[in-house]
Protein backbone atom coordinates (compact mmCIF):
# COMPACT_ATOMS: atom_id res chain seq x y z
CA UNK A 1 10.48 -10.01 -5.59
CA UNK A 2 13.11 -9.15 -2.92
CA UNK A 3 12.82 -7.20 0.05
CA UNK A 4 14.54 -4.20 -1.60
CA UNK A 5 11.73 -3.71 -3.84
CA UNK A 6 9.10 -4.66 -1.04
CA UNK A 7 10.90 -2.83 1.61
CA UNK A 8 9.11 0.89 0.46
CA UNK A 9 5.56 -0.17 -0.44
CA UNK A 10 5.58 -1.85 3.73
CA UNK A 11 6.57 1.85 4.78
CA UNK A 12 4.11 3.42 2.74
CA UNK A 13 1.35 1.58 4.24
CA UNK A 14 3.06 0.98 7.56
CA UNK A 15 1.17 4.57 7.98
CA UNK A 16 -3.05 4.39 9.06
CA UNK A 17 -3.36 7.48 7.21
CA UNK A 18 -2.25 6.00 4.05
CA UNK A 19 -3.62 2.96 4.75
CA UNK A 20 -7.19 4.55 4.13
CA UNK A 21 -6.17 6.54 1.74
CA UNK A 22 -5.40 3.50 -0.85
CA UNK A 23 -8.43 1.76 0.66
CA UNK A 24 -10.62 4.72 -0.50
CA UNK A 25 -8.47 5.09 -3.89
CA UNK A 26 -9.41 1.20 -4.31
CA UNK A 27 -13.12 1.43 -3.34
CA UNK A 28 -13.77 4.72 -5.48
CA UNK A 29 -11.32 4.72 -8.16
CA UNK A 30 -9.45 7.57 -8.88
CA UNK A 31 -10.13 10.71 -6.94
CA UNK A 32 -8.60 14.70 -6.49
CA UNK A 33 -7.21 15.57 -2.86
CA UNK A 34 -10.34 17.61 -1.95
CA UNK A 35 -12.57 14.18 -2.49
CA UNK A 36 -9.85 12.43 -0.86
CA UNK A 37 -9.73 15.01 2.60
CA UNK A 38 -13.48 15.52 2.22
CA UNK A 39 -15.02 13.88 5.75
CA UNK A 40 -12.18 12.74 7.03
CA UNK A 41 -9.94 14.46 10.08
CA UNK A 42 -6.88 14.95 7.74
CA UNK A 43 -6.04 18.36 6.27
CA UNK A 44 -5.60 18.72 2.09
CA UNK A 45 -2.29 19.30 2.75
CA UNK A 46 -2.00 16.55 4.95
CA UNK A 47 -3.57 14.25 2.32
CA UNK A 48 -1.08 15.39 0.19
CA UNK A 49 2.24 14.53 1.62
CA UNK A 50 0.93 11.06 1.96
CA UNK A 51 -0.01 10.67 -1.62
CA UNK A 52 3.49 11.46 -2.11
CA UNK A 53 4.62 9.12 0.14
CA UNK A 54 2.52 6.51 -1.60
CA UNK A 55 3.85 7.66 -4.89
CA UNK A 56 7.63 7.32 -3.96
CA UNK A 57 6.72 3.79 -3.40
CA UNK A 58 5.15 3.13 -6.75
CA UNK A 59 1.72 2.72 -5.02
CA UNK A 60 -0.39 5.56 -6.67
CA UNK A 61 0.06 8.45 -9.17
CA UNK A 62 -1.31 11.58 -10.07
CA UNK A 63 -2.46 13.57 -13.02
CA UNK A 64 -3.27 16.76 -13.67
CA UNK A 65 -7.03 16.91 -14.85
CA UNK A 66 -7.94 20.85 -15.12
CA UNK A 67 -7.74 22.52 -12.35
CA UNK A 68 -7.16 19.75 -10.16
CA UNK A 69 -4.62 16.81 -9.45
CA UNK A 70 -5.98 12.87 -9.57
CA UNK A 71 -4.47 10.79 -8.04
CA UNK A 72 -5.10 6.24 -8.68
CA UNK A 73 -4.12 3.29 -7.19
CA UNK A 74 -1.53 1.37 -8.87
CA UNK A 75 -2.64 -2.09 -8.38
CA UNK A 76 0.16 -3.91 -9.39
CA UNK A 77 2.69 -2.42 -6.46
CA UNK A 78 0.19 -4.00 -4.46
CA UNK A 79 0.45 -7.39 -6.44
CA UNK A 80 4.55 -7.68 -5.50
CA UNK A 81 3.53 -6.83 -1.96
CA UNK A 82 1.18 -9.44 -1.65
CA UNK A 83 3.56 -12.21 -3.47
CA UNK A 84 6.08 -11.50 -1.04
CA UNK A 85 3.91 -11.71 1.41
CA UNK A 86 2.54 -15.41 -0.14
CA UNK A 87 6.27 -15.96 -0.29
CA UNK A 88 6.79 -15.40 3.31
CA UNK A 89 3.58 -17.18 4.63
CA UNK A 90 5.22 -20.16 2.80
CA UNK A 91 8.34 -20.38 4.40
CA UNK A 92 6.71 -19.98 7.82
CA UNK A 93 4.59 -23.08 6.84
CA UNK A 94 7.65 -24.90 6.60
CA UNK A 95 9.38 -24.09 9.03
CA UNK A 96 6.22 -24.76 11.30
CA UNK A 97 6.31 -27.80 9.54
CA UNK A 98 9.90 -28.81 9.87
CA UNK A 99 9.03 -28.14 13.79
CA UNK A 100 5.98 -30.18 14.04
CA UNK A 101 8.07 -33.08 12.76
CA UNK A 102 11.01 -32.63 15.07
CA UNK A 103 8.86 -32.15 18.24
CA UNK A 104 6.83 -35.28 17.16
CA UNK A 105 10.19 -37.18 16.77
């Protein structure tokens, strides 16, 4: 996974706001916006333009269930996050690596 397809989903939770907001989606499954505002200090509307935020970048989707909009966590957009991630940590290992060995030499 390149940074291209990475790039969004690190914007998307560059943002605290949205940051809980998939925490919550991941601890309680899929809820509507009014679950989603309820307690918190952020407006529905509020709530909203960050689920849409989230949803440009593939992280989370929502579906009209009556009267109301659900919105879920797409796990998988989380999955290429985290492998790039992985893939990062790696090359900083080696390159700490490839350090260690030339300060030691």
């Amino acid at each position: 996974m390149g940074l291209n397809r990475s790039a969004p989903i690190f914007a998307a939770l560059g943002d605290e706001t949205r940051l809980r907001l998939v925490a919550r989606l991941c601890e309680s499954g899929p809820m509507s916006i009014t679950r989603l505002a309820s307690g918190g200090e952020v407006t529905r509307q509020a709530v909203t333009k960050h689920l849409h935020v989230l949803a440009g970048a593939g992280l989370v989707r929502g579906a009209r269930q009556g009267r109301e909009r659900v919105w879920e966590l797409l796990p998988d957009r989380l999955g290429h996050a985290r492998r790039y991630l992985d893939l990062i940590s790696s090359r900083w290992d080696a390159a700490l690596g490839r350090l260690k060995k030339f300060v030691e030499e």
